[in-house]
Protein backbone atom coordinates (compact mmCIF):
# COMPACT_ATOMS: atom_id res chain seq x y z
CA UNK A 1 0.00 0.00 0.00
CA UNK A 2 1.25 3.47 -0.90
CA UNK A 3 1.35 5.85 2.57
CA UNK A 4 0.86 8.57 0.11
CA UNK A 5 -2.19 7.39 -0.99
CA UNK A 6 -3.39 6.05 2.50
CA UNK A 7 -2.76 9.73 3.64
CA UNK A 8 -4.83 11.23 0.73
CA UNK A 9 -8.08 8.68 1.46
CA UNK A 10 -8.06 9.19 4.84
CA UNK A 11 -8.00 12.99 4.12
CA UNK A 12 -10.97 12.98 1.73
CA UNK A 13 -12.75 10.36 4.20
CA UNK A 14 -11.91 12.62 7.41
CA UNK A 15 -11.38 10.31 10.14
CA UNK A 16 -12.03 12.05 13.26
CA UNK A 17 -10.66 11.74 16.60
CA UNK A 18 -13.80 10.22 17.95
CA UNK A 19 -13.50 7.66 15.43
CA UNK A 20 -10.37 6.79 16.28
CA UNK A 21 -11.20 6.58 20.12
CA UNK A 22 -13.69 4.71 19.27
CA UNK A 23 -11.37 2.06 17.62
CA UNK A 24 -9.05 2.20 20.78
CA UNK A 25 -11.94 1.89 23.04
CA UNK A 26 -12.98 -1.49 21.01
CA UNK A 27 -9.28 -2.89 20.84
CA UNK A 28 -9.81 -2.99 25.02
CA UNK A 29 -13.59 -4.21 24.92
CA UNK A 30 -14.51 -7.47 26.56
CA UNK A 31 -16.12 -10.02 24.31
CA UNK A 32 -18.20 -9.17 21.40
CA UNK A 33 -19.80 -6.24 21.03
CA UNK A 34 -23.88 -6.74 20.81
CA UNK A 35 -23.54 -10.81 20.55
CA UNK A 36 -27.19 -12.27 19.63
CA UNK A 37 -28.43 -14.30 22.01
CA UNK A 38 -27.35 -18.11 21.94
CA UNK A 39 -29.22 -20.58 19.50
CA UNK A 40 -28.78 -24.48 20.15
CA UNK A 41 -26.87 -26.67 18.04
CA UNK A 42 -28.65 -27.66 15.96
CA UNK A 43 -29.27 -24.36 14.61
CA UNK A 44 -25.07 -22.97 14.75
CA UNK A 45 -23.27 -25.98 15.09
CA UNK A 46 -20.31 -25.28 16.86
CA UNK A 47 -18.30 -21.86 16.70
CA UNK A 48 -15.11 -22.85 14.96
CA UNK A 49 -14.04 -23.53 11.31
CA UNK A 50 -14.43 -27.97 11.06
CA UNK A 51 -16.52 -28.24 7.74
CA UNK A 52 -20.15 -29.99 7.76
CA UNK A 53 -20.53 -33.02 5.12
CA UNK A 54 -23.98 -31.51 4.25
CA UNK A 55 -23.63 -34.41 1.54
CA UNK A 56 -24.22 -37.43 3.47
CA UNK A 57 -27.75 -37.95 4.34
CA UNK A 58 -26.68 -39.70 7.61
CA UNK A 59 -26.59 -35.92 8.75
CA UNK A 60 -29.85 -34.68 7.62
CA UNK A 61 -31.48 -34.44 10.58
CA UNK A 62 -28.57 -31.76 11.95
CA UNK A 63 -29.67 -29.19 9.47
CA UNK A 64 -33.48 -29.95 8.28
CA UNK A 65 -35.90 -29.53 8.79
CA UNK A 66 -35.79 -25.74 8.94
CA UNK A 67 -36.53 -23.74 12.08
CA UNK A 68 -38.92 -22.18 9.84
CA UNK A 69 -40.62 -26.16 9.13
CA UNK A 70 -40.32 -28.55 6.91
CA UNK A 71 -42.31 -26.93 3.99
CA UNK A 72 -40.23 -23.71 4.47
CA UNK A 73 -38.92 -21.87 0.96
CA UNK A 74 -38.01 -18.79 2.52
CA UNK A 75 -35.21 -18.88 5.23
CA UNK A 76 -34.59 -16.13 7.43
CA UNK A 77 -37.06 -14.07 5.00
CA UNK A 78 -39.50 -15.45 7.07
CA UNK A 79 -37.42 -12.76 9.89
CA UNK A 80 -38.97 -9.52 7.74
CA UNK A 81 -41.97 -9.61 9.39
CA UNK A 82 -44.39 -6.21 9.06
CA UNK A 83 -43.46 -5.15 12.48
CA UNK A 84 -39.62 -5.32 11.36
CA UNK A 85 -40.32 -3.36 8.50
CA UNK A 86 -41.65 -0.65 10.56
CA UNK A 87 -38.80 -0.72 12.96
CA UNK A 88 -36.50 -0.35 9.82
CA UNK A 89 -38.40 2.74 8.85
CA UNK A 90 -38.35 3.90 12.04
CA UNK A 91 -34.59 4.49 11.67
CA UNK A 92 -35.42 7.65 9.26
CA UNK A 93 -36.31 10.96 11.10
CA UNK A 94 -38.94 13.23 9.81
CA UNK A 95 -37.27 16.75 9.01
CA UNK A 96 -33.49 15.14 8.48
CA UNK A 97 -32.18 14.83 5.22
CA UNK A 98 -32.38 11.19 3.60
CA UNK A 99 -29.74 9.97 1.03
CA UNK A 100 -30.85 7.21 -1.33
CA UNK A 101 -28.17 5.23 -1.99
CA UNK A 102 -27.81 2.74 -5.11
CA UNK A 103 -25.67 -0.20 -3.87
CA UNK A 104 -25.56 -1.95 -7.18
CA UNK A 105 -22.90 -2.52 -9.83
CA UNK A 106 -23.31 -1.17 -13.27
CA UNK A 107 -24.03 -3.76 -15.69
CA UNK A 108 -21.51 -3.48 -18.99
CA UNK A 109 -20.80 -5.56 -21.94
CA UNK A 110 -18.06 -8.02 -21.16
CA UNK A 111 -18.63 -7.43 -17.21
CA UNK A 112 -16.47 -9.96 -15.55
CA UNK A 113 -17.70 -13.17 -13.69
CA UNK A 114 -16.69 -16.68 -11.92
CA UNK A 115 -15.35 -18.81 -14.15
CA UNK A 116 -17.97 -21.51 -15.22
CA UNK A 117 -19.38 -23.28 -18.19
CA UNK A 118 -21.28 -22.08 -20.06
CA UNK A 119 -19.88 -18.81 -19.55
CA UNK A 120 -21.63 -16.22 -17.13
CA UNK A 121 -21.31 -12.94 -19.66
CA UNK A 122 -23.31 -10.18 -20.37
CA UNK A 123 -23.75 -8.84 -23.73
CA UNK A 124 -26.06 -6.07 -24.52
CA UNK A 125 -27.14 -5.84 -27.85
CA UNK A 126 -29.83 -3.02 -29.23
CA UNK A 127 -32.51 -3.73 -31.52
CA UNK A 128 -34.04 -1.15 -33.93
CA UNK A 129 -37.22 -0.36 -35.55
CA UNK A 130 -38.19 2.65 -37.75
CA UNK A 131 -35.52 4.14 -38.69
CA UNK A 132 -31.78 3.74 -40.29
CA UNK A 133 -29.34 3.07 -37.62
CA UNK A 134 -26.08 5.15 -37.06
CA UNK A 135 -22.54 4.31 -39.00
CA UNK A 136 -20.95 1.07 -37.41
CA UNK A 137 -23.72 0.17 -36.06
CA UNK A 138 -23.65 -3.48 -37.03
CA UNK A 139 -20.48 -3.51 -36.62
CA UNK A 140 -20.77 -2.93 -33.09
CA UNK A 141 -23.51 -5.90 -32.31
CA UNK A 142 -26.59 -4.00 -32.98
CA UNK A 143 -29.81 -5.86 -34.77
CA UNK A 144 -31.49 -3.47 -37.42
CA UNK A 145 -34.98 -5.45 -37.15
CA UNK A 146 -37.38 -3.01 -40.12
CA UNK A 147 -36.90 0.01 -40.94
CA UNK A 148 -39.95 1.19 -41.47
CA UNK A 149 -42.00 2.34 -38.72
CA UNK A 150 -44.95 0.81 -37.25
CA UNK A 151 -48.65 1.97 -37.50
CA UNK A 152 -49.97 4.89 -39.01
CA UNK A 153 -48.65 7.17 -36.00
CA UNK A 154 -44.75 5.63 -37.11
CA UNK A 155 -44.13 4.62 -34.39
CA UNK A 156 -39.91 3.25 -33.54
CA UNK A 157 -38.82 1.61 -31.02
CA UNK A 158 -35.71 0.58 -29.19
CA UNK A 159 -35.31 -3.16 -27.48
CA UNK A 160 -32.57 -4.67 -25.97
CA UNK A 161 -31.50 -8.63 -26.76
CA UNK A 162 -28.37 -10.81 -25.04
CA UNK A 163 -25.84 -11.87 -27.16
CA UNK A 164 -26.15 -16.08 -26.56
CA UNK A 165 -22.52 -18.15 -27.39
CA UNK A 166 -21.84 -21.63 -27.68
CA UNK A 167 -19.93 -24.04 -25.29
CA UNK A 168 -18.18 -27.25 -26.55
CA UNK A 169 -20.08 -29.51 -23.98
CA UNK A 170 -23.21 -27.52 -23.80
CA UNK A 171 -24.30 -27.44 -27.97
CA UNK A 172 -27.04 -24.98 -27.44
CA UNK A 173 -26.78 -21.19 -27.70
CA UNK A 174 -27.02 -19.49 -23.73
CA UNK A 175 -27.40 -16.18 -22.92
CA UNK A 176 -28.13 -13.96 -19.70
CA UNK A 177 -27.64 -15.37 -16.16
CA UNK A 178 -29.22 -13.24 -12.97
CA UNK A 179 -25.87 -14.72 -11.35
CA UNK A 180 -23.48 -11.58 -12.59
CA UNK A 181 -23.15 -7.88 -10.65
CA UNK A 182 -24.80 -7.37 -7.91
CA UNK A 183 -26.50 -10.65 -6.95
CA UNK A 184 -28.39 -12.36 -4.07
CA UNK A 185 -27.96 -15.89 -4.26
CA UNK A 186 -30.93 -17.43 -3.75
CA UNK A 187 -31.77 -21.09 -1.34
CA UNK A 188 -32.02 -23.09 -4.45
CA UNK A 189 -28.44 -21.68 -5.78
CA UNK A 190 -26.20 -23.93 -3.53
CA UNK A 191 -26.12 -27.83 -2.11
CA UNK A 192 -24.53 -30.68 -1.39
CA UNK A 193 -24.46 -33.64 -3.71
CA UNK A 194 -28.02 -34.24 -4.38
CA UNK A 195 -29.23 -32.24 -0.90
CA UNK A 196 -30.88 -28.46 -0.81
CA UNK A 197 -32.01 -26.20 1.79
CA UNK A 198 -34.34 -27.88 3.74
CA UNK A 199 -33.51 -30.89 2.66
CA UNK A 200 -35.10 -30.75 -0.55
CA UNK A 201 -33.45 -33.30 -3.29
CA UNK A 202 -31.95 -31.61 -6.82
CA UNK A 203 -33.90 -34.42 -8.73
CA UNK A 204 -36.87 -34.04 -7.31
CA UNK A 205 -37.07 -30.10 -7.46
CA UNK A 206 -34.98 -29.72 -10.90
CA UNK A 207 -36.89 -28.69 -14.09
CA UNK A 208 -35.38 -27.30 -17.60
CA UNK A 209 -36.67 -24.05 -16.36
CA UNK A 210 -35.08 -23.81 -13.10
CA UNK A 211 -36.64 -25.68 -9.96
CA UNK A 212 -40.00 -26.00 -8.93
CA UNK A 213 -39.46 -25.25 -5.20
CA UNK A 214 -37.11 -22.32 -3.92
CA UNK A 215 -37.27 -20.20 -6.67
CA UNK A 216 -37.05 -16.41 -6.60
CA UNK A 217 -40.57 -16.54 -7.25
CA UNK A 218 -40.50 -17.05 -3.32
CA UNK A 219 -37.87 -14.05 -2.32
CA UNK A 220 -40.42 -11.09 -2.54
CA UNK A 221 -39.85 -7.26 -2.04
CA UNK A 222 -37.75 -7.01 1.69
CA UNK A 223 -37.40 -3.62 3.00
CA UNK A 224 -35.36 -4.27 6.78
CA UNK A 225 -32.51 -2.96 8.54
CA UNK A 226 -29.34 -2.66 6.94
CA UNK A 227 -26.03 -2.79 8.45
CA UNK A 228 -22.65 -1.82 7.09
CA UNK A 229 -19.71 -3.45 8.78
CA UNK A 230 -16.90 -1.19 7.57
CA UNK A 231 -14.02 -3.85 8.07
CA UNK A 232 -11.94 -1.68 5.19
CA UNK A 233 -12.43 1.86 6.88
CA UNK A 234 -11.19 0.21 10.17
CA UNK A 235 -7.77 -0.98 8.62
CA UNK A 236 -7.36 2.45 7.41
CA UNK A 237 -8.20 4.45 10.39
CA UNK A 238 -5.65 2.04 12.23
CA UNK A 239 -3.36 2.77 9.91
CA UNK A 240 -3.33 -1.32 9.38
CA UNK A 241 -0.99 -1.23 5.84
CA UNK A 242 0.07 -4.61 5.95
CA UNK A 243 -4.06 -6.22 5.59
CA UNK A 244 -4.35 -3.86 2.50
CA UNK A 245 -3.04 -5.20 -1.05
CA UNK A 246 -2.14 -2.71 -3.57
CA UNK A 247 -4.54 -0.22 -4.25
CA UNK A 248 -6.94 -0.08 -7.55
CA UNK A 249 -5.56 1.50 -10.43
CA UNK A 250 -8.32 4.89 -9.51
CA UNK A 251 -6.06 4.75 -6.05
CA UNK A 252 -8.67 3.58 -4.11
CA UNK A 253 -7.70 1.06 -1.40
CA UNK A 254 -8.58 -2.85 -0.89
CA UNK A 255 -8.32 -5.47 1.56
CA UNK A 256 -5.30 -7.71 0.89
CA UNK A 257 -6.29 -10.93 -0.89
CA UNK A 258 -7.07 -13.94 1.39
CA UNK A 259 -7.96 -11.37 4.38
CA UNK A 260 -9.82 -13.16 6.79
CA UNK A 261 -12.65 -11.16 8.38
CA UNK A 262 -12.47 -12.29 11.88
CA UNK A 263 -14.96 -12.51 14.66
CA UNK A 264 -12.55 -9.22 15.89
CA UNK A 265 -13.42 -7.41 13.19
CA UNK A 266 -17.35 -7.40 13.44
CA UNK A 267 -16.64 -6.84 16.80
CA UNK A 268 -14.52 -3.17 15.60
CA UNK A 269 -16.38 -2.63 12.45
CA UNK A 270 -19.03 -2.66 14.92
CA UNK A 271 -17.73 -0.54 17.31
CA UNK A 272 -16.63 2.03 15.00
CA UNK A 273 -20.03 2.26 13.25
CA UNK A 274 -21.52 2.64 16.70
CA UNK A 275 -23.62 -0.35 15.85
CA UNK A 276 -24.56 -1.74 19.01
CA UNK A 277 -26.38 -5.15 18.16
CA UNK A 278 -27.36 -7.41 15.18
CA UNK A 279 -31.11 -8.62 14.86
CA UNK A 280 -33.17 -11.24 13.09
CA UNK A 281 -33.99 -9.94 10.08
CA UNK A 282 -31.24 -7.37 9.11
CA UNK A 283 -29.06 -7.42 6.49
CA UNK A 284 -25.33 -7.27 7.29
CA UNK A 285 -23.01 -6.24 4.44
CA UNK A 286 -19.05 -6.07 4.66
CA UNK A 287 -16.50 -3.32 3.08
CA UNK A 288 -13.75 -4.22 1.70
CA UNK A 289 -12.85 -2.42 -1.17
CA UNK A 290 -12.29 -5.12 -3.89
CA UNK A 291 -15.32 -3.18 -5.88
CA UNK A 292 -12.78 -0.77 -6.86
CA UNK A 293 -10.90 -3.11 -9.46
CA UNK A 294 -14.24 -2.78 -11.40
CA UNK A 295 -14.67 1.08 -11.08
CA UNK A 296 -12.16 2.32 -14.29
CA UNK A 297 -12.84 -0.98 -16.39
CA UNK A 298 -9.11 -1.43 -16.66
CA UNK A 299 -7.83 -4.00 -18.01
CA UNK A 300 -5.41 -4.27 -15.05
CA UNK A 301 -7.85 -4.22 -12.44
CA UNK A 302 -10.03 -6.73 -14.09
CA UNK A 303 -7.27 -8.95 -14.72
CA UNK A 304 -6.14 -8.91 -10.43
CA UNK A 305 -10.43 -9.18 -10.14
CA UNK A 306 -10.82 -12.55 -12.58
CA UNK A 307 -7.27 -14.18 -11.74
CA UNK A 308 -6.98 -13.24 -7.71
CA UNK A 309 -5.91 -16.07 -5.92
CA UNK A 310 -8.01 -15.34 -3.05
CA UNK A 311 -10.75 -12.97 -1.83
CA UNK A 312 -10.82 -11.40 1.40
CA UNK A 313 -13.82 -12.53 3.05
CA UNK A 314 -15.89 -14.41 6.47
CA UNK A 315 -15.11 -17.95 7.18
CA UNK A 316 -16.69 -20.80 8.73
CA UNK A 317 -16.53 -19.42 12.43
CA UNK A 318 -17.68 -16.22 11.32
CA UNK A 319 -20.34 -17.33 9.66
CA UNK A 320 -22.19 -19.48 12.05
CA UNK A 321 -21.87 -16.48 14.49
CA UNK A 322 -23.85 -14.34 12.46
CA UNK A 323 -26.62 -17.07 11.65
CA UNK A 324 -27.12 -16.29 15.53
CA UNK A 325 -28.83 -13.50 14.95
CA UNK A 326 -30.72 -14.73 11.75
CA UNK A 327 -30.10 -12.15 9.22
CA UNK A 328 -32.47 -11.91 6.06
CA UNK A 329 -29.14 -11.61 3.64
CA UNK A 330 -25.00 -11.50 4.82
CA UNK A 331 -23.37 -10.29 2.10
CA UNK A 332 -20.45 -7.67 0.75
CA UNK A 333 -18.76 -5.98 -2.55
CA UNK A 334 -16.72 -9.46 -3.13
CA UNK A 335 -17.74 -12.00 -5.71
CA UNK A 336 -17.97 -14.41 -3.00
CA UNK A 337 -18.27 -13.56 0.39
CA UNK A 338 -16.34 -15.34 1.93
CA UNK A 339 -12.58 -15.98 1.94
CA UNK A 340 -11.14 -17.80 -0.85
CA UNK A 341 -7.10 -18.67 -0.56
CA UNK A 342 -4.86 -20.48 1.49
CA UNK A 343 -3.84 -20.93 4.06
CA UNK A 344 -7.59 -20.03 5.37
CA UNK A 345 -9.59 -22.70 3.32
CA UNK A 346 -6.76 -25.18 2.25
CA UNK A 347 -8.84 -28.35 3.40
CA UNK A 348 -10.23 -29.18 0.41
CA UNK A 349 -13.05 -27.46 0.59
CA UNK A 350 -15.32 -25.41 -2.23
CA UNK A 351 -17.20 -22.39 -0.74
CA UNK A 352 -18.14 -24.29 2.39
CA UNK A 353 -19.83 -20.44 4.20
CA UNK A 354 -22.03 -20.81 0.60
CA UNK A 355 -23.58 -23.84 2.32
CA UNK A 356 -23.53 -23.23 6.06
CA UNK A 357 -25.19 -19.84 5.39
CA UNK A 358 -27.95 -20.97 2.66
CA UNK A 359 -28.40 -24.90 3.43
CA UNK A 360 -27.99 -24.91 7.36
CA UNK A 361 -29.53 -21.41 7.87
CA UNK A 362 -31.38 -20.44 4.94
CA UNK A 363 -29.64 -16.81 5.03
CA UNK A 364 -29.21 -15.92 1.45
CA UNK A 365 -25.79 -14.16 0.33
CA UNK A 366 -25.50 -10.89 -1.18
CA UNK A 367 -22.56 -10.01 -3.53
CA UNK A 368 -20.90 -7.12 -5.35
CA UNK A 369 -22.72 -4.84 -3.72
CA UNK A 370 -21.12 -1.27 -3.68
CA UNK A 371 -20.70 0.01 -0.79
CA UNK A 372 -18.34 3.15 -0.63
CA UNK A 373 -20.80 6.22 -0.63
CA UNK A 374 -22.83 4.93 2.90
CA UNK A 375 -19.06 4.46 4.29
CA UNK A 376 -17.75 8.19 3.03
CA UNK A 377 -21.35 9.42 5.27
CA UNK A 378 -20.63 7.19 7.95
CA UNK A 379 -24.15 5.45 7.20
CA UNK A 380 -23.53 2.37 9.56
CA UNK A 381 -27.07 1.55 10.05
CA UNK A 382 -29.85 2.29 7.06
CA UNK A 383 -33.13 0.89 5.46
CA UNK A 384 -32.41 -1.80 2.87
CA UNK A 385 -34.82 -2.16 0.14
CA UNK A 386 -34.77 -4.84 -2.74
CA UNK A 387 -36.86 -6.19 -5.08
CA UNK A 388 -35.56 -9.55 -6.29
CA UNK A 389 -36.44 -10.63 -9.53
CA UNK A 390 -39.63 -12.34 -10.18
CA UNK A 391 -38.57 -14.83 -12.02
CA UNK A 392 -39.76 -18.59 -11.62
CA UNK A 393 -37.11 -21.21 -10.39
CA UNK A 394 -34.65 -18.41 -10.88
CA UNK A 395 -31.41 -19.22 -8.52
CA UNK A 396 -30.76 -15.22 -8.00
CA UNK A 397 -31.75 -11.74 -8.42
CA UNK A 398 -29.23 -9.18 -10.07
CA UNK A 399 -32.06 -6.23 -9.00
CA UNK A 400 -29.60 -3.06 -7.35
CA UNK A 401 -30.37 -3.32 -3.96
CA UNK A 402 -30.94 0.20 -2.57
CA UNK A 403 -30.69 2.09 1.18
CA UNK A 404 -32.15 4.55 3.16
CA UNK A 405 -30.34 6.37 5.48
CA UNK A 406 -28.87 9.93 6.80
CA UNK A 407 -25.96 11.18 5.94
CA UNK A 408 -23.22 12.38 8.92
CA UNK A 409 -20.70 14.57 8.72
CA UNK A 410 -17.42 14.16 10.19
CA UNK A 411 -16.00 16.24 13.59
C-alpha cells in the first residue's frame, strides 16, 4: 500500500478523533460487542471452522428440517416480518435529510464473472425499428430489425437482446444469467451432492426451467434494517498497511487478498459504526474495497479481479456467528463472500460459508454490492430495500439493492 495514498483517502474520508477513540476503546472491549443471544446446536453448530458433510444424508437431521418447518422456501425471510419493516423505517427521522443510496454494480458488456461453463457474460445488444441506424452500427452488435415504422402514427422503437454463445459440452446457444453484478444468491443456488435447503433433493425439485421449489418466485420485495460493517475503513483508520493489497488503479484502497474477516473485526467494524447489536432480520453487508478493481474498467484491475488467488472474506466461524442472529441476507462488494485462498480454506473445501449460510440457515448471500458512498457518510445503520427478480425457479436476483439512510458529517 502506498502511505501517500493512505494519507490522501483518509484525508478525503476525514477520520475524526472520535472515530479513532472509538477504535481504541474497542481494541480494550470485553467479548463481542452486541452478541445475539445463543441458539442451540442444531441451529449454529459449533463456533469454529471444522466443515459440515452436508452431503451425506446420515446428517440430515442436523440441518433440516428448517426452524422455519419442513415446507419452508423462505429462510430467514421469514425474519422480515411487518413489524420489522416498521422498525427499519423507524430508523429515518422526519425533518433530516435522507440519502438514497444505489448499492448496485453497473451492468456493462463483457462485465467480468466466476469462471464456469457455459460462460456467465453479459452482452447487450440493441434492436431497432423505424428508422436507419447510425454508421458502425452493425459492426458494433446491434440488430437493425425493419426500418420502417410501425402503425400509421410511425411509431420506432428501441429493445434490448443478449448476445447467446456456444460451449463445446453444452451445444445450445445461452445467454443472460441473474448470477453476474450485484446478486443475491438465492436457497435453491447452492447444495450438497443431491441435498438443498431444507432438505429438498436436486432431482426431485430440478426442471429445464429452473426448480420447482425455492425459486425467486419465493424471495419477494424485503425492505429491513441494513447494516454496514466497515471492516476496510477500520484498517485504514488504524493505519493497518500490511491487511491492504495494492490499491486499484483509480487509487482507491482494498483489503489484501485472502484477508480473513475475523470474529474481531465485526466486533470493531461494529464498534466504530456505533452499531450496538445485530437482529433477526437485518441485512449485514461487509467493506472491503475489492469493488474498486471494477470502477475504471481497466484491463489491469479486471485482470487482479478474474485471476486473484483469493478474496478477502468471512469464514466458517464467522459465519455461524452471524446465523445467531438470523439475518435476512450477509453479504459484501466481493464476488464471494467469503474468503477464498490459502492458508484459510486449504482443506479441500469449495465455498463451504455458501452452504452453512444458505443450506444450514437459509440466510441468502449478497454479492458485489457497492458500498463506498454509505461508508464516506458514515451510514452504519440504514433501510435496505430490494426487489428480487420475479422470475420462476430463478437461482438469483441481479435487481440493485438500494438504502435509506442519513448522511453524517465528520467532527
Amino acid at each position: 500500500m502506498n502511505p501517500d495514498l493512505l494519507r490522501n483517502y483518509l484525508a478525503e474520508h476525514r477520520f475524526g478523533r472520535r472515530d479513532v477513540l472509538k477504535l481504541a476503546g474497542a481494541a480494550g472491549a470485553a467479548g463481542l460487542v452486541g452478541a445475539p443471544a445463543a441458539a442451540t446446536p442444531a441451529e449454529t453448530g459449533r463456533l469454529d471452522d471444522t466443515p459440515f458433510d452436508y452431503a451425506d444424508p446420515a446428517n440430515l437431521a442436523d440441518w433440516a428440517p428448517s426452524r422455519y418447518g419442513p415446507d419452508d422456501q423462505r429462510g430467514t425471510f421469514n425474519e422480515v416480518t411487518p413489524a420489522k419493516t416498521a422498525a427499519a423505517l423507524g430508523l429515518l427521522r422526519a425533518h433530516r435529510e435522507v440519502t438514497t443510496y444505489n448499492l448496485g454494480e453497473l451492468l456493462w458488456n463483457g462485465f467480468p464473472a466466476f469462471s464456469t461453463d457455459p460462460r456467465r457474460t453479459y452482452e447487450q445488444r440493441l434492436t431497432i425499428r423505424g428508422y436507419p441506424p447510425p454508421p458502425g452500427f452493425a459492426e458494433q452488435g446491434g440488430v437493425l430489425v425493419q426500418l420502417e415504422p410501425l402503425g400509421g402514427n410511425r411509431l420506432s422503437l428501441h429493445e434490448e437482446r443478449f448476445e447467446a454463445e456456444f460451449s463445446p459440452r453444452h451445444p445450445k446457444p445461452l445467454a443472460a444469467t441473474y448470477q453476474i453484478g450485484s446478486q443475491l444468491d438465492n436457497l435453491n443456488h447452492i447444495g450438497a451432492s443431491d441435498l438443498f435447503y431444507n432438505g429438498l433433493r436436486g432431482s426431485d425439485i430440478a426442471r429445464g426451467h429452473g426448480t420447482v421449489r425455492l425459486g425467486a418466485e419465493h424471495m419477494g420485495p424485503v425492505v429491513t434494517r441494513g447494516v454496514l460493517l466497515d471492516v476496510l475503513g477500520v484498517k485504514l483508520a488504524r493505519d493497518r498497511v500490511e491487511d491492504l493489497a495494492e490499491p486499484a488503479s483509480n487509487g482507491r484502497p482494498l483489503l489484501r487478498e485472502n484477508y480473513r474477516i475475523t470474529l474481531e473485526d465485526i466486533r470493531d467494524a461494529m464498534e466504530f459504526g456505533g452499531v450496538r447489536h445485530l437482529e433477526p432480520g437485518d441485512v449485514v453487508l461487509f467493506r472491503t474495497g475489492w469493488n474498486q478493481l471494477l470502477a475504471r474498467r481497466d484491463p489491469a484491475d479486471i485482470a487482479r479481479w478474474e485471476g486473484a488467488r483469493g478474496l478477502p472474506g468471512i469464514y466458517l466461524r464467522e459465519a455461524r456467528w452471524l446465523a445467531r442472529s438470523r439475518p435476512a441476507i450477509v453479504g459484501s462488494d466481493t464476488w464471494a463472500l467469503e474468503v477464498l485462498g490459502n492458508p484459510v480454506n486449504d482443506d479441500g473445501t469449495a465455498f463451504p460459508v455458501h452452504q452453512e449460510l444458505l443450506m444450514r440457515h437459509g440466510i441468502r448471500i449478497g454479492e458485489s454490492y457497492v458500498l463506498d458512498r454509505l461508508a464516506a457518510d458514515r451510514v452504519h445503520e440504514f433501510v435496505f430495500i430490494v426487489t428480487p427478480q420475479y422470475a420462476e425457479g430463478a437461482t438469483a436476483g441481479n435487481t440493485p439493492p438500494a438504502a435509506l439512510g442519513h448522511p453524517r458529517r465528520r467532527l
